[in-house]
Protein backbone atom coordinates (compact mmCIF):
# COMPACT_ATOMS: atom_id res chain seq x y z
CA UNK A 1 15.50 -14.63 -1.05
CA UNK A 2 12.64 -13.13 1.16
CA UNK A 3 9.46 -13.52 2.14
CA UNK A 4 6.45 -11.50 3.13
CA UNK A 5 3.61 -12.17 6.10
CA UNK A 6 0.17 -10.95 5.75
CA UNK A 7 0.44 -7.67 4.11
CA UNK A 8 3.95 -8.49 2.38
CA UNK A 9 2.74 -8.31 -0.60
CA UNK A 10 0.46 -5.91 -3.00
CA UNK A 11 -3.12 -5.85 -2.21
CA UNK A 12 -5.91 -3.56 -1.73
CA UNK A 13 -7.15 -2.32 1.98
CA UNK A 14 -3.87 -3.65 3.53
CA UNK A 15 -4.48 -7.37 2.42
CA UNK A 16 -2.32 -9.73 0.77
CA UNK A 17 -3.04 -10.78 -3.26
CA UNK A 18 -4.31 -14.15 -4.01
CA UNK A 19 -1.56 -16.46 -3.87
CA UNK A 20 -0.37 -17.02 -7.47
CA UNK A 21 -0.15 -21.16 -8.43
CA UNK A 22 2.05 -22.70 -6.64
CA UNK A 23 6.37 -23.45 -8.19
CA UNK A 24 6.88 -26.40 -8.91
CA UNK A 25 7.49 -29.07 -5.36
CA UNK A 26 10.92 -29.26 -4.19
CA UNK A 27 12.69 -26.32 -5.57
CA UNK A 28 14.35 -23.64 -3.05
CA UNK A 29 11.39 -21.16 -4.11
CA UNK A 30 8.59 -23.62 -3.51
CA UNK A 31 9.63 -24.10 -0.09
CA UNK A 32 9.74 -20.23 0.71
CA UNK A 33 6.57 -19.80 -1.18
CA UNK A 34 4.76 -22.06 1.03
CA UNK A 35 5.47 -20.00 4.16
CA UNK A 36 4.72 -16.43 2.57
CA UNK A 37 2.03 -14.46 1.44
CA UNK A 38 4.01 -13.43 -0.99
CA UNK A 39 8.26 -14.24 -1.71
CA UNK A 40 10.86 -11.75 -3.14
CA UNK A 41 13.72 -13.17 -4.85
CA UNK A 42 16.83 -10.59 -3.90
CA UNK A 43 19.41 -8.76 -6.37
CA UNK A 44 20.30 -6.48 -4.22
CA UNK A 45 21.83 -6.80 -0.99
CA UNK A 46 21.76 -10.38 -0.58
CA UNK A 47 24.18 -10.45 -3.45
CA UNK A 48 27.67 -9.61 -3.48
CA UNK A 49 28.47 -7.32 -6.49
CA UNK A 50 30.78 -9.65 -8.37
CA UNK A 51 27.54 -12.42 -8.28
CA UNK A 52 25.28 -10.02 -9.69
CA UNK A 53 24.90 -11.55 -12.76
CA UNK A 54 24.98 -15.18 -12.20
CA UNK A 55 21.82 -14.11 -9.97
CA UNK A 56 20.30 -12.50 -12.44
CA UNK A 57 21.01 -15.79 -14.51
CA UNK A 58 19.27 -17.57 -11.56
CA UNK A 59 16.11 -14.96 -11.54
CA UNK A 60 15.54 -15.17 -14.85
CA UNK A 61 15.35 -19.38 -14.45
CA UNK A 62 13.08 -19.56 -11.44
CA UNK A 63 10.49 -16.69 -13.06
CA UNK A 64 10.45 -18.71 -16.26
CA UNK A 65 8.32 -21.83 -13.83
CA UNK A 66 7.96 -19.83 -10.87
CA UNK A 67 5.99 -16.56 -9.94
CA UNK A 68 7.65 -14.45 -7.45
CA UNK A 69 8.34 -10.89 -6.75
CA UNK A 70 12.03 -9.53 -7.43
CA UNK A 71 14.01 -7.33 -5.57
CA UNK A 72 16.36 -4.84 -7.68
CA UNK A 73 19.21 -2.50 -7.05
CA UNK A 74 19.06 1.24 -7.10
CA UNK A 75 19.08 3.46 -9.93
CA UNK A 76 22.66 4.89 -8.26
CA UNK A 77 23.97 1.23 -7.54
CA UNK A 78 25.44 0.33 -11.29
CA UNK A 79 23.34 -2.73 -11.54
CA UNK A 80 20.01 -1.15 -11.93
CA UNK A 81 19.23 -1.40 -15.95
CA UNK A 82 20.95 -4.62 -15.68
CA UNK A 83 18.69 -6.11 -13.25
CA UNK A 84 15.26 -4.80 -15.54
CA UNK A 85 16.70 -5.67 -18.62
CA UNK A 86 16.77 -9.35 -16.96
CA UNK A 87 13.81 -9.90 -15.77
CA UNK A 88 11.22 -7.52 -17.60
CA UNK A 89 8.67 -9.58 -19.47
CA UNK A 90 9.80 -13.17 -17.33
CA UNK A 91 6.52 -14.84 -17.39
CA UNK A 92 6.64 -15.08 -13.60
CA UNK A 93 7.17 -11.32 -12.74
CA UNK A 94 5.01 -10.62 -10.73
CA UNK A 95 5.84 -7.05 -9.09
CA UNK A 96 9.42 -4.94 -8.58
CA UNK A 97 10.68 -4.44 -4.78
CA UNK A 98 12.86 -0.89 -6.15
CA UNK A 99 15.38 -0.86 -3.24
CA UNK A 100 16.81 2.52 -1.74
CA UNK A 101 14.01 4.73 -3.49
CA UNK A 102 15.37 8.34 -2.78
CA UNK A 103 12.77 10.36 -5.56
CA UNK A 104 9.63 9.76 -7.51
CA UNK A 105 12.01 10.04 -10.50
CA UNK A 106 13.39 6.85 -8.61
CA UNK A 107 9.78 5.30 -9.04
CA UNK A 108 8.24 6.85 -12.29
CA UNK A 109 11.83 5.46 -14.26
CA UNK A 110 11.48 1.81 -13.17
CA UNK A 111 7.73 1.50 -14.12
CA UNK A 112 8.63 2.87 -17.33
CA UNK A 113 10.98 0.21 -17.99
CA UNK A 114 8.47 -2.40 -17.05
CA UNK A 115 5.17 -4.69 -18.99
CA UNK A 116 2.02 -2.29 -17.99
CA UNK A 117 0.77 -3.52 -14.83
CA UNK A 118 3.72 -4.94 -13.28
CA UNK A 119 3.60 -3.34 -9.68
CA UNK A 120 6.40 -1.43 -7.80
CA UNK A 121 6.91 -1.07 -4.54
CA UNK A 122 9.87 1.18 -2.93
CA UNK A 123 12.05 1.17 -0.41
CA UNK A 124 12.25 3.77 1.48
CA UNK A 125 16.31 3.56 3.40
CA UNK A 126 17.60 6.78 3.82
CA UNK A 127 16.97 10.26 5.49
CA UNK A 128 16.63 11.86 2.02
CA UNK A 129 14.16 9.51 1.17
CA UNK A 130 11.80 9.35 4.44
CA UNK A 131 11.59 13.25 3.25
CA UNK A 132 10.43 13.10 0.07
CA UNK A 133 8.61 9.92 0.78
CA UNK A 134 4.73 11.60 -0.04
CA UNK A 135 6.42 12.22 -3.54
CA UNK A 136 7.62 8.23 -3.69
CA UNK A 137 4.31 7.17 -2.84
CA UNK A 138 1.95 9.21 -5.22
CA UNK A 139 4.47 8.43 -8.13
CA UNK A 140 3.11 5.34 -9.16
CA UNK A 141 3.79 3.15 -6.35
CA UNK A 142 1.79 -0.08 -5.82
CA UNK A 143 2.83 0.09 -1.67
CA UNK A 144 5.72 1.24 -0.02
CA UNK A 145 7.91 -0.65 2.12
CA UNK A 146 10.35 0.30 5.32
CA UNK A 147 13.96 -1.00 4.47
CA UNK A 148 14.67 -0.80 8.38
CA UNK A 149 18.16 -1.75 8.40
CA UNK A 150 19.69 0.79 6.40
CA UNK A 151 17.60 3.24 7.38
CA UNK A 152 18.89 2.70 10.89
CA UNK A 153 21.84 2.86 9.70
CA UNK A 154 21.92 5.96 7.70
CA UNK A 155 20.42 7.76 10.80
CA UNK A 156 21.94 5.82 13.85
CA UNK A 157 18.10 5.64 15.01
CA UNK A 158 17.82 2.21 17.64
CA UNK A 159 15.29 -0.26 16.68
CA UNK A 160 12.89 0.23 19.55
CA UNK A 161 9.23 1.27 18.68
CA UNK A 162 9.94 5.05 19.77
CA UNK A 163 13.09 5.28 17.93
CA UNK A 164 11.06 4.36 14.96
CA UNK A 165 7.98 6.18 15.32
CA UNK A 166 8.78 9.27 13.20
CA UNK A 167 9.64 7.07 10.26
CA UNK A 168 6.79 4.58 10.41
CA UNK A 169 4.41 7.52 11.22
CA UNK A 170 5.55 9.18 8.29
CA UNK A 171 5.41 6.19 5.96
CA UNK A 172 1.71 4.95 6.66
CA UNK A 173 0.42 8.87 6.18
CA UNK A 174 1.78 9.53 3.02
CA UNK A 175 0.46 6.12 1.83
CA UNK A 176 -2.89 6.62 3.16
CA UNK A 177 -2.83 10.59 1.24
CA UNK A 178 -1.25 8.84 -1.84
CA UNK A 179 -4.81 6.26 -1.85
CA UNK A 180 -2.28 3.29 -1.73
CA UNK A 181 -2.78 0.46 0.98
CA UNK A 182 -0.61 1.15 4.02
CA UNK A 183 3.44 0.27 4.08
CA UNK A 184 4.92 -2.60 4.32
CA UNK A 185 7.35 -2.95 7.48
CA UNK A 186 11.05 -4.24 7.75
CA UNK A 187 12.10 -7.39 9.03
CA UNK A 188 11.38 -7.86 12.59
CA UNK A 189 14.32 -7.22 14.68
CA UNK A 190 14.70 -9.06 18.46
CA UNK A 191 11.47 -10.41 19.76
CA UNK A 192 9.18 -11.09 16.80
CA UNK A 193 5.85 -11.22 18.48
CA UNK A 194 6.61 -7.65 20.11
CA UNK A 195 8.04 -6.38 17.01
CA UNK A 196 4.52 -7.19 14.90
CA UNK A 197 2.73 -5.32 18.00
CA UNK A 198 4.34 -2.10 17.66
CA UNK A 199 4.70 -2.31 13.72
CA UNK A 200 0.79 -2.85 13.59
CA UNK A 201 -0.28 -0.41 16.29
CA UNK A 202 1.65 2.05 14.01
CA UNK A 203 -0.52 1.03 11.01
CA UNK A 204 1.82 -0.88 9.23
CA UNK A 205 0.23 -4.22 7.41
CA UNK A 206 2.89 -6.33 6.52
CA UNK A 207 6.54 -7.33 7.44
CA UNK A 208 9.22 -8.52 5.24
CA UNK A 209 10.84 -11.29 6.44
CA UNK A 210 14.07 -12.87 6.02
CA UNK A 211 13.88 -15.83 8.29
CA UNK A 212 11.75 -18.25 6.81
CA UNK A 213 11.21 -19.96 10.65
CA UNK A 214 9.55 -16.63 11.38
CA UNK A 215 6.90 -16.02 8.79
CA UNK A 216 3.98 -18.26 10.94
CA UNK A 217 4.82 -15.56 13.49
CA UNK A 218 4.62 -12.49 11.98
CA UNK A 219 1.41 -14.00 9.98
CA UNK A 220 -0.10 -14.70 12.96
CA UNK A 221 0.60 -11.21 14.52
CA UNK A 222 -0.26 -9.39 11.10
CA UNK A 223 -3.92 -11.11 11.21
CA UNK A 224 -6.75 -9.79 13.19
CA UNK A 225 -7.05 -11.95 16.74
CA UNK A 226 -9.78 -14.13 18.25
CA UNK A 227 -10.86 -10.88 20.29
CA UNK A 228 -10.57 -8.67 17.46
CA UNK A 229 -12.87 -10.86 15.46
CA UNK A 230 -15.57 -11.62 17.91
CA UNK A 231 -15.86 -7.62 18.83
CA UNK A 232 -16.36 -6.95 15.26
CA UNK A 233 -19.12 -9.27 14.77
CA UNK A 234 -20.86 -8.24 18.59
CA UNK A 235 -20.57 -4.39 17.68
CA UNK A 236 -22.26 -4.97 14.07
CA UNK A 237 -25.12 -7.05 15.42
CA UNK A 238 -25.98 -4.76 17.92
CA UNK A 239 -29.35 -3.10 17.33
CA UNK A 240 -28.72 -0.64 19.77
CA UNK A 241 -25.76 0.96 19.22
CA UNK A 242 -25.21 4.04 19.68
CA UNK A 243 -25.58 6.29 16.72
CA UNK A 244 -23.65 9.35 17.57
CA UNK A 245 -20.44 10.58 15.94
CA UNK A 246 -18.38 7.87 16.75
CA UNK A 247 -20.73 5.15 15.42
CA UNK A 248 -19.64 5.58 11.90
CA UNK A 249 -15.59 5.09 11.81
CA UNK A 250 -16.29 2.44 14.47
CA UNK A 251 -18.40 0.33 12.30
CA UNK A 252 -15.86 0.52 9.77
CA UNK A 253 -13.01 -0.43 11.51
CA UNK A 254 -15.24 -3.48 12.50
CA UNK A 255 -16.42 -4.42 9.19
CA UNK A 256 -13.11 -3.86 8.12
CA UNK A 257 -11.36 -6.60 10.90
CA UNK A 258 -14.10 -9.07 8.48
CA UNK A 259 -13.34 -8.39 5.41
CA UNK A 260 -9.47 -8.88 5.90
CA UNK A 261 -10.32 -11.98 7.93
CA UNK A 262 -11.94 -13.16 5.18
CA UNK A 263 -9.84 -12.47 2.74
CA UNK A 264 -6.49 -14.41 4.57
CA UNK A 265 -9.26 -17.56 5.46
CA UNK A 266 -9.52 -17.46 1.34
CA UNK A 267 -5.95 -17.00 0.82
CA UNK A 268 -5.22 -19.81 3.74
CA UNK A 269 -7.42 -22.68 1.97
CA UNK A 270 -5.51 -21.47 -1.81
């Protein structure tokens, strides 16, 4: 089970969906749910292969009262048609976390095996899939998301914010060329609050989490600061700014530092 802050979920401009009603009180994904933007119920790695199906089992019960997003294995993994054959159509789908992604095959194949509508986002884990990534993210994709850990793992790359420049670099421009908000970043790693910095200076606009007792951080760091808020409003009701070249992409960066503080101040009171 997982979690998402700010941006971990599917939404346009970078900003989380509405929160969906809430599960029902005192079940396991009611008390994730009411940390997260959004919550991913795993089949994947968090799973060992021998569980697979009593999770799906468990899936399949939760989406039936709950709405949550679901995490399923690769096409390559054995486990893949299983996992949509389980949950496609649950009344509580609401979007596919496609781990390991490697093509837009990858992509285009799970939609097709889903209700129209039903969102995907993929992970992007490997070497082979960081290069075809502007492929995975104009095939369909809802968002793409940064599975850190294995990507690390398949490169030996360290999890410092140079180490991972390339990737994230490379991840947020072919999302932005593909017209789909910006990625989705791994799990923070080490100090959390540091970890958001670099992730958002990078343009990333969410983190997957799997610590629920770090999901008020990373929300926190995700959402536009005191500072950020009150230059916004000062530069857009200035009369006299200047009008020159740089006037234009400057208001919009301001007006858009509103419009996702807005839009989290609505999601916060849901």
């Amino acid at each position: 089970m997982g979690g998402g802050g700010r941006g971990g979920g599917v939404g346009g401009g970078g900003a989380p969906p509405p929160r969906p009603p809430p599960p029902p009180a005192g079940t396991p994904v009611d008390a994730a749910h009411r940390r997260a933007d959004a919550l991913v119920l795993d089949l994947e790695d968090g799973v060992a292969s021998d569980d697979k199906r009593e999770a799906r089992r468990w899936v399949e019960h939760e989406l039936e009262s709950a709405p949550a997003w679901v995490r399923i294995n690769d096409i390559a993994s054995g486990h893949w048609d299983a996992d949509l054959a389980a949950i496609s159509g649950l009344p509580g789908l609401l979007g596919v976390v496609l781990a390991k992604a490697e093509t837009a095959a990858d992509v285009r194949d799970t939609i097709a095996r889903l209700p129209a509508g039903v969102p995907v986002v993929p992970m992007v884990e490997s070497a082979a899939s960081l290069q075809r990534v502007e492929e995975i993210a104009a095939a369909g994709a809802a968002r793409i998301a940064f599975g850190v850990g294995d990507f690390r793992r398949d490169t030996g790359i360290g999890p410092d914010a140079l180490a991972l420049a390339f990737a994230r670099s490379r991840l947020v421009i072919a999302s932005v060329a593909a017209g789909i908000p910006r990625p989705i970043d791994g799990p923070p790693i080490g100090d959390v609050d540091g970890w958001i910095r670099q992730s958002r200076a990078m343009g990333m606009t969410g983190s997957l989490v799997l610590d629920p007792t770090v999901i008020p951080s990373v929300a926190a760091a995700h959402s536009p600061s005191a500072e950020e808020i009150d230059w916004a409003r000062s530069f857009l009701d200035r009369s006299d700014a200047p009008r020159n070249g740089g006037y234009r992409p400057t208001a919009e960066r301001a007006r858009g530092i509103l419009e996702l503080t807005e839009r989290l101040r609505l999601l916060e009171r849901e």
